[in-house]
Protein backbone atom coordinates (compact mmCIF):
# COMPACT_ATOMS: atom_id res chain seq x y z
CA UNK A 1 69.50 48.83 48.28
CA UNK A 2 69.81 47.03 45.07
CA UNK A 3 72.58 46.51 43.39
CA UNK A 4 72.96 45.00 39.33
CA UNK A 5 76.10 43.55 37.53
CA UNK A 6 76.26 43.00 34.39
CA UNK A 7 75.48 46.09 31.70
CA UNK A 8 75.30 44.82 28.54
CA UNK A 9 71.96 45.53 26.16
CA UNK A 10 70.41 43.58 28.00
CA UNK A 11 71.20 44.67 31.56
CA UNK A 12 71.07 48.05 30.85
CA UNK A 13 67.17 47.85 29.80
CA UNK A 14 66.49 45.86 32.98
CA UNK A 15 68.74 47.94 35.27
CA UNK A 16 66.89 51.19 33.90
CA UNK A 17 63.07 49.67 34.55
CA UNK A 18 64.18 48.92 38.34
CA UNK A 19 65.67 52.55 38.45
CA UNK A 20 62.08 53.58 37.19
CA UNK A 21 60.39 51.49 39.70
CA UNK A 22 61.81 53.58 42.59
CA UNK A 23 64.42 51.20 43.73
CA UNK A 24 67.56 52.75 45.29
CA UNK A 25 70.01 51.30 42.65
CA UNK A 26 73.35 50.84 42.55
CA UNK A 27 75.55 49.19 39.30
CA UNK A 28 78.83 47.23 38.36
CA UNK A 29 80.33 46.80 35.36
CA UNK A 30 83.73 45.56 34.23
CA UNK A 31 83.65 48.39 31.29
CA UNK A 32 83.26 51.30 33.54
CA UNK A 33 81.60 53.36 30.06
CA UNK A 34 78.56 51.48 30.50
CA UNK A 35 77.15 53.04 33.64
CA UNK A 36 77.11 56.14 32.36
CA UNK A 37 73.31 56.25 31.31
CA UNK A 38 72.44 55.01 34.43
CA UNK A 39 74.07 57.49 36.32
CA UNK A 40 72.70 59.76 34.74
CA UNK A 41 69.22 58.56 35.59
CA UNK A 42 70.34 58.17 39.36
CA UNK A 43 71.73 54.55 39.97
CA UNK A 44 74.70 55.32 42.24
CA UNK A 45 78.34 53.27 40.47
CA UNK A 46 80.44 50.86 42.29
CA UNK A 47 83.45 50.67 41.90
CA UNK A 48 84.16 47.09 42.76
CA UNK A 49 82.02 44.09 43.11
CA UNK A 50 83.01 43.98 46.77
CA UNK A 51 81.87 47.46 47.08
CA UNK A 52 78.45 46.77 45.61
CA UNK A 53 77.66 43.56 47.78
CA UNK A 54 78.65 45.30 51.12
CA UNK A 55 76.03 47.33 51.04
CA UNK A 56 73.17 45.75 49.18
CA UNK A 57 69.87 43.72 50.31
CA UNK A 58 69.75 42.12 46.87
CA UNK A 59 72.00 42.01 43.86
CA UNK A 60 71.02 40.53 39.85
CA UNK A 61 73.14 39.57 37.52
CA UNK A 62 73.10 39.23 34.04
CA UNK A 63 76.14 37.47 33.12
CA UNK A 64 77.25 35.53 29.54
CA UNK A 65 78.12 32.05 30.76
CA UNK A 66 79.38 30.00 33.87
CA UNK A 67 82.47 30.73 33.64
CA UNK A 68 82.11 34.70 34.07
CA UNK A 69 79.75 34.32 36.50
CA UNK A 70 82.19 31.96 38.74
CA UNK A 71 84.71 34.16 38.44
CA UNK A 72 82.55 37.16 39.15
CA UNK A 73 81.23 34.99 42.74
CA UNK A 74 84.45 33.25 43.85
CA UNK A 75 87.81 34.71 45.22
CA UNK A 76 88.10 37.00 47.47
CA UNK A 77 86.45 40.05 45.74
CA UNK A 78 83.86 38.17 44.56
CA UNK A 79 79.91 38.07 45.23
CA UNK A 80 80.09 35.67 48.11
CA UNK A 81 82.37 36.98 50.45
CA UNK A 82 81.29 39.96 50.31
CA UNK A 83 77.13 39.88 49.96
CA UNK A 84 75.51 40.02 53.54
CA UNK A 85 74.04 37.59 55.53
CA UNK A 86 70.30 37.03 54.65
CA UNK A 87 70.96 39.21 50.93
CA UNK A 88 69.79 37.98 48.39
CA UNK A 89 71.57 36.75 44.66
CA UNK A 90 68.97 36.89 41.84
CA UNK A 91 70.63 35.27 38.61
CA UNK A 92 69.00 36.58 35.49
CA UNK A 93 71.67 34.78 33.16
CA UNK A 94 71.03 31.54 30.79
CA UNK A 95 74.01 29.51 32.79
CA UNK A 96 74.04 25.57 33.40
CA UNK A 97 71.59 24.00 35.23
CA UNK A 98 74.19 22.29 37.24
CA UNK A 99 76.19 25.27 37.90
CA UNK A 100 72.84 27.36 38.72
CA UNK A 101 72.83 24.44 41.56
CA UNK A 102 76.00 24.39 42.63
CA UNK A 103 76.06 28.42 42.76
CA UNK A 104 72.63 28.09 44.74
CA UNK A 105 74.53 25.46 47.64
CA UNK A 106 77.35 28.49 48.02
CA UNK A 107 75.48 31.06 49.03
CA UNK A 108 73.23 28.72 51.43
CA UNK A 109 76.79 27.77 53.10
CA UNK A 110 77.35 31.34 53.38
CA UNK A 111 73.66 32.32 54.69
CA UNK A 112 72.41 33.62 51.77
CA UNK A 113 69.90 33.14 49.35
CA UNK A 114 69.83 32.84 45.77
CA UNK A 115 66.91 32.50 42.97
CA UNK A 116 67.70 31.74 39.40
CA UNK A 117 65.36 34.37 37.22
CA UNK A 118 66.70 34.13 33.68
CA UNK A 119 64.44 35.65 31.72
CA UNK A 120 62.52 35.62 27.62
CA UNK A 121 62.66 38.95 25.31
CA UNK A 122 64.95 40.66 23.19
CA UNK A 123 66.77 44.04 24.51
CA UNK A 124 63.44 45.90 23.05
CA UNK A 125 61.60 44.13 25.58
CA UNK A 126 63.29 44.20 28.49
CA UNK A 127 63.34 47.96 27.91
CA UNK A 128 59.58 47.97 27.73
CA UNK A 129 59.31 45.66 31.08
CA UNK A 130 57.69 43.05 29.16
CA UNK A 131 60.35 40.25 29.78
CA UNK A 132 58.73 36.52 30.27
CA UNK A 133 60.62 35.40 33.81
CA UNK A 134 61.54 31.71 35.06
CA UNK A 135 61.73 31.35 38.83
CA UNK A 136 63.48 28.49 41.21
CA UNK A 137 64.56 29.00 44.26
CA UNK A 138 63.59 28.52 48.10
CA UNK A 139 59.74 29.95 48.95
CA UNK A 140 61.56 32.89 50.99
CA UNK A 141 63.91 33.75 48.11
CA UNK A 142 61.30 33.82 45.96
CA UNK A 143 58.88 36.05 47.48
CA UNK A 144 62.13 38.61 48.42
CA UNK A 145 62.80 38.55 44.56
CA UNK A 146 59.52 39.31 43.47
CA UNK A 147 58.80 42.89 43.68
CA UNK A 148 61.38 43.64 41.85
CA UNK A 149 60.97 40.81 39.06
CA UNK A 150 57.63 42.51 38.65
CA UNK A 151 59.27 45.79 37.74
CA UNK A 152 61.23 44.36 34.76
CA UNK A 153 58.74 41.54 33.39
CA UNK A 154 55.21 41.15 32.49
CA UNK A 155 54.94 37.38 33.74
CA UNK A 156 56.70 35.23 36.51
CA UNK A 157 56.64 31.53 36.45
CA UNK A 158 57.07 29.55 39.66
CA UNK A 159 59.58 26.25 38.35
CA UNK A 160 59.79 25.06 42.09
CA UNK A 161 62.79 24.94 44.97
CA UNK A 162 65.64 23.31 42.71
CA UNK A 163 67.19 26.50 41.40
CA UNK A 164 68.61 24.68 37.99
CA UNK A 165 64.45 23.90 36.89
CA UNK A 166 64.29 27.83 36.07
CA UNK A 167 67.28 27.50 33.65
CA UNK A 168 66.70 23.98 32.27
CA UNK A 169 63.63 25.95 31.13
CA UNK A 170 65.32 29.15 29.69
CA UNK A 171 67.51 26.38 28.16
CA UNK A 172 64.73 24.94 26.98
CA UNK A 173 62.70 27.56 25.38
CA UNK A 174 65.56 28.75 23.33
CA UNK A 175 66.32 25.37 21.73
CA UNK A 176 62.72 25.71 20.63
CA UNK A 177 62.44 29.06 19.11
CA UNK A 178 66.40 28.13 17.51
CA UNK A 179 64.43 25.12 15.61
CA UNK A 180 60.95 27.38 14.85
CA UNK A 181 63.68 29.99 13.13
CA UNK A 182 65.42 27.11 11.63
CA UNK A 183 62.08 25.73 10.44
CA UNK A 184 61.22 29.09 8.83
CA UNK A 185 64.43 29.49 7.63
CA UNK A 186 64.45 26.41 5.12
CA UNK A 187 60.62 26.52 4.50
CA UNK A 188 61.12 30.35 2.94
CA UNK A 189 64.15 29.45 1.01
CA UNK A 190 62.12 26.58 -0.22
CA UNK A 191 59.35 28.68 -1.67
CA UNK A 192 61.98 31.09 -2.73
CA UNK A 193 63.67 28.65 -4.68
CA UNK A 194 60.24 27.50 -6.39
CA UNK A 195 59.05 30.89 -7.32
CA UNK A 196 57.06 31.73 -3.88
CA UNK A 197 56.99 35.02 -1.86
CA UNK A 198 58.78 34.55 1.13
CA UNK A 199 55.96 37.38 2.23
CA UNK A 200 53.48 35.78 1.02
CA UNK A 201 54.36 32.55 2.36
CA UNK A 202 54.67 34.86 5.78
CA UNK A 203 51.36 35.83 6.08
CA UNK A 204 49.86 33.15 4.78
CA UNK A 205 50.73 31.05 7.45
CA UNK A 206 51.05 33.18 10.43
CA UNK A 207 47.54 34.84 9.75
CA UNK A 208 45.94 30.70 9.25
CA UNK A 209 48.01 28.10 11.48
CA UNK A 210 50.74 29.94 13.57
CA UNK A 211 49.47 33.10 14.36
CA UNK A 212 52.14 33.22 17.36
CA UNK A 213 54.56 36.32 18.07
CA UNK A 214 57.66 33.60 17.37
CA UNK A 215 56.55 33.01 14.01
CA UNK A 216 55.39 36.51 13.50
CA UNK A 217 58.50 38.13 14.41
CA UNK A 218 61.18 35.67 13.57
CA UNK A 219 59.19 34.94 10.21
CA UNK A 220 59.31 38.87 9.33
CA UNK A 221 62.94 39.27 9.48
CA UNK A 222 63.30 36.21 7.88
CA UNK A 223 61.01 37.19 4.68
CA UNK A 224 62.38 41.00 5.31
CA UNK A 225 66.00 39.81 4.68
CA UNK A 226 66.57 41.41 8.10
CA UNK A 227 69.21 39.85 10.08
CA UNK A 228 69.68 43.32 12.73
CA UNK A 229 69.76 44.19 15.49
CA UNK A 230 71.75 41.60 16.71
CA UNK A 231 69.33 40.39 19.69
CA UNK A 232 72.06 37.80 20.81
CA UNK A 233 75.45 37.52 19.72
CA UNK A 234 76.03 33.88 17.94
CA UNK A 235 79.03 33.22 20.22
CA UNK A 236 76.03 33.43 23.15
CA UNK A 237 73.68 31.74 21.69
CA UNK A 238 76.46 29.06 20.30
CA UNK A 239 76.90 28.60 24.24
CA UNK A 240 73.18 27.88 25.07
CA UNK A 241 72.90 25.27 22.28
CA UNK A 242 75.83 23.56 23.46
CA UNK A 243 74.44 23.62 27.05
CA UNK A 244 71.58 22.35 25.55
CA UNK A 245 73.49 19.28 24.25
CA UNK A 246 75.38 19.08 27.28
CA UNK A 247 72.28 18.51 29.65
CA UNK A 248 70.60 16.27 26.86
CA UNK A 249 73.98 13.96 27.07
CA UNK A 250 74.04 13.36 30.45
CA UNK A 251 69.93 13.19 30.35
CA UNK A 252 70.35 10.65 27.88
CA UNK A 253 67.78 12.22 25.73
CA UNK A 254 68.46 12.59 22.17
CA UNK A 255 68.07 16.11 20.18
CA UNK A 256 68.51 15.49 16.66
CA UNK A 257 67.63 18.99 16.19
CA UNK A 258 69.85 20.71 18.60
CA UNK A 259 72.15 19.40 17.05
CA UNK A 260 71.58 21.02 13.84
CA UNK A 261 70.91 24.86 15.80
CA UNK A 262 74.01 24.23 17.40
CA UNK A 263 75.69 23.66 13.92
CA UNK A 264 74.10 26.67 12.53
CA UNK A 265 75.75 28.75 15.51
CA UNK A 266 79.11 27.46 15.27
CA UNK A 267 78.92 28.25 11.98
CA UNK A 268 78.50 31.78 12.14
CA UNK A 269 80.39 32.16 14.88
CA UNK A 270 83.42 30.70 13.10
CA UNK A 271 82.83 33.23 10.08
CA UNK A 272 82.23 36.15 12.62
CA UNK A 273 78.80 36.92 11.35
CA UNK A 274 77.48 39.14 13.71
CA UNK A 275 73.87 38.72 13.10
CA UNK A 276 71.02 37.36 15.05
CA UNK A 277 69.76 33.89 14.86
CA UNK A 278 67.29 34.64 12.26
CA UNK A 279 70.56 34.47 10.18
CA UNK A 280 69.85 30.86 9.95
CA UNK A 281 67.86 32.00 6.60
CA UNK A 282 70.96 33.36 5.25
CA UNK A 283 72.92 30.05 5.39
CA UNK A 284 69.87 28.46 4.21
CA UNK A 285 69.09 30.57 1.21
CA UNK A 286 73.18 30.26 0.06
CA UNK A 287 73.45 26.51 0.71
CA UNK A 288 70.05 26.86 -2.07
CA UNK A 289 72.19 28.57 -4.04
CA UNK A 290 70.16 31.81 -3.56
């Protein structure tokens, strides 16, 4: 059996594509209202975390940050006392490197195994099973994980044993499409502020030198004025820039332009802008006085 915790956009979409793939399923959420689709479509509902572990071979998550996921693992309810010998954790979440680790050595005391999966797409994607996957984790772990990581993605990459790789690389990739959407952002409002399309400027460039979905897709909100749906909230994303920082400190490598992303999120986190990063454009275009 597999069980899933964690049903927010994002978990739903993935939760329903392994329901779809013929896995016996079985959820857990903290807001009980959010397994109702999936009941509907046949996942069976926990009603603990405790509950869900007893009986399942492996169990994803798709948890907001470390601390959540800790708390979710630890205690006496949690994860690891109560997952099975030999059953598998696969963490889908953008967490710490370090705690990814740490989280790994657990469930090894314990017997168990654990791969760190997070994955690349928007809600829209994951509901279309086209999510880019990151994968670390023991050979064993990896190759239990798989069949059902090719039920909710259209690409798995191997990042080695060290479980923290496959989120240093998650953490990684979304530093870099926060600076391409900060790069668009101020390059539009520039050729607003001059008299340019921001369309025109759009196609222009990603039909000649970036013709590359980031700059596609990003770049058409941007030029759209279209800061919904929210694909990540900025309070998430606020948290993966920081951990970006945080790993860059202690890495002694410097990220002048995390630096900036990260101010951009604390910024509209701190005004309660509920918009997705493309909202960069908006705080670009007013600082221009647009």
């Amino acid at each position: 059996m597999i069980g899933f915790i964690g049903l927010g956009a994002m978990g739903q979409a993935i939760a329903a594509n392994i329901l779809k793939a013929g896995f016996e399923l079985t959820v857990y959420n903290r807001t009980p209202d959010k397994t109702k689709d999936l009941q509907q479509a046949g996942a069976r509902v926990a009603g603990s975390v405790a509950e869900l572990c007893s009986n399942a071979d492996i169990v994803l998550t798709m948890i907001t940050d470390d601390a959540v996921l800790a708390q979710l693992t630890g205690g006496e309810n949690g994860m690891l006392a109560h997952l099975r010998r030999d059953a598998l954790h696969i963490s889908l979440s953008t967490i710490s490197p370090a705690f990814s680790d740490a989280l790994a050595a657990q469930h090894a005391a314990r017997d168990q195994q654990y791969v760190a999966a997070p994955v690349f797409g928007k809600p829209d994607v994951a509901a279309l099973a086209k999510l880019w996957i990151a994968n670390a984790g023991s050979a064993a772990a990896k190759e239990k994980a798989r069949p059902v990581l090719e039920a909710i993605g259209q690409g798995i990459y191997d990042f080695g044993e060290k479980p923290g790789a496959a989120n240093l690389v998650k953490l990684s990739g979304n530093f870099i499409i926060a600076a391409m959407i900060e790069t668009l952002a101020e390059a539009y409002t520039l050729g607003e502020k001059n008299g340019v399309s921001r369309h025109d400027m759009h196609e222009f460039f990603t039909s000649t030198l970036f013709p590359v979905p980031i700059y596609k897709n990003y770049g058409r909100l941007i030029a759209d004025h279209n800061y919904l749906p929210v694909g990540g909230a900025p309070k998430i994303l606020q948290k993966d820039m920081r951990l970006v920082n945080e790993v860059a400190a202690h890495s002694s490598v410097a990220m002048p332009f995390a630096n900036i992303v990260h101010n951009r999120m604390i910024a509209m986190a701190n005004a309660n802008v509920q918009e997705d990063w493309v909202g960069f454009a908006r705080q670009a275009a007013t600082e221009a006085g647009l």
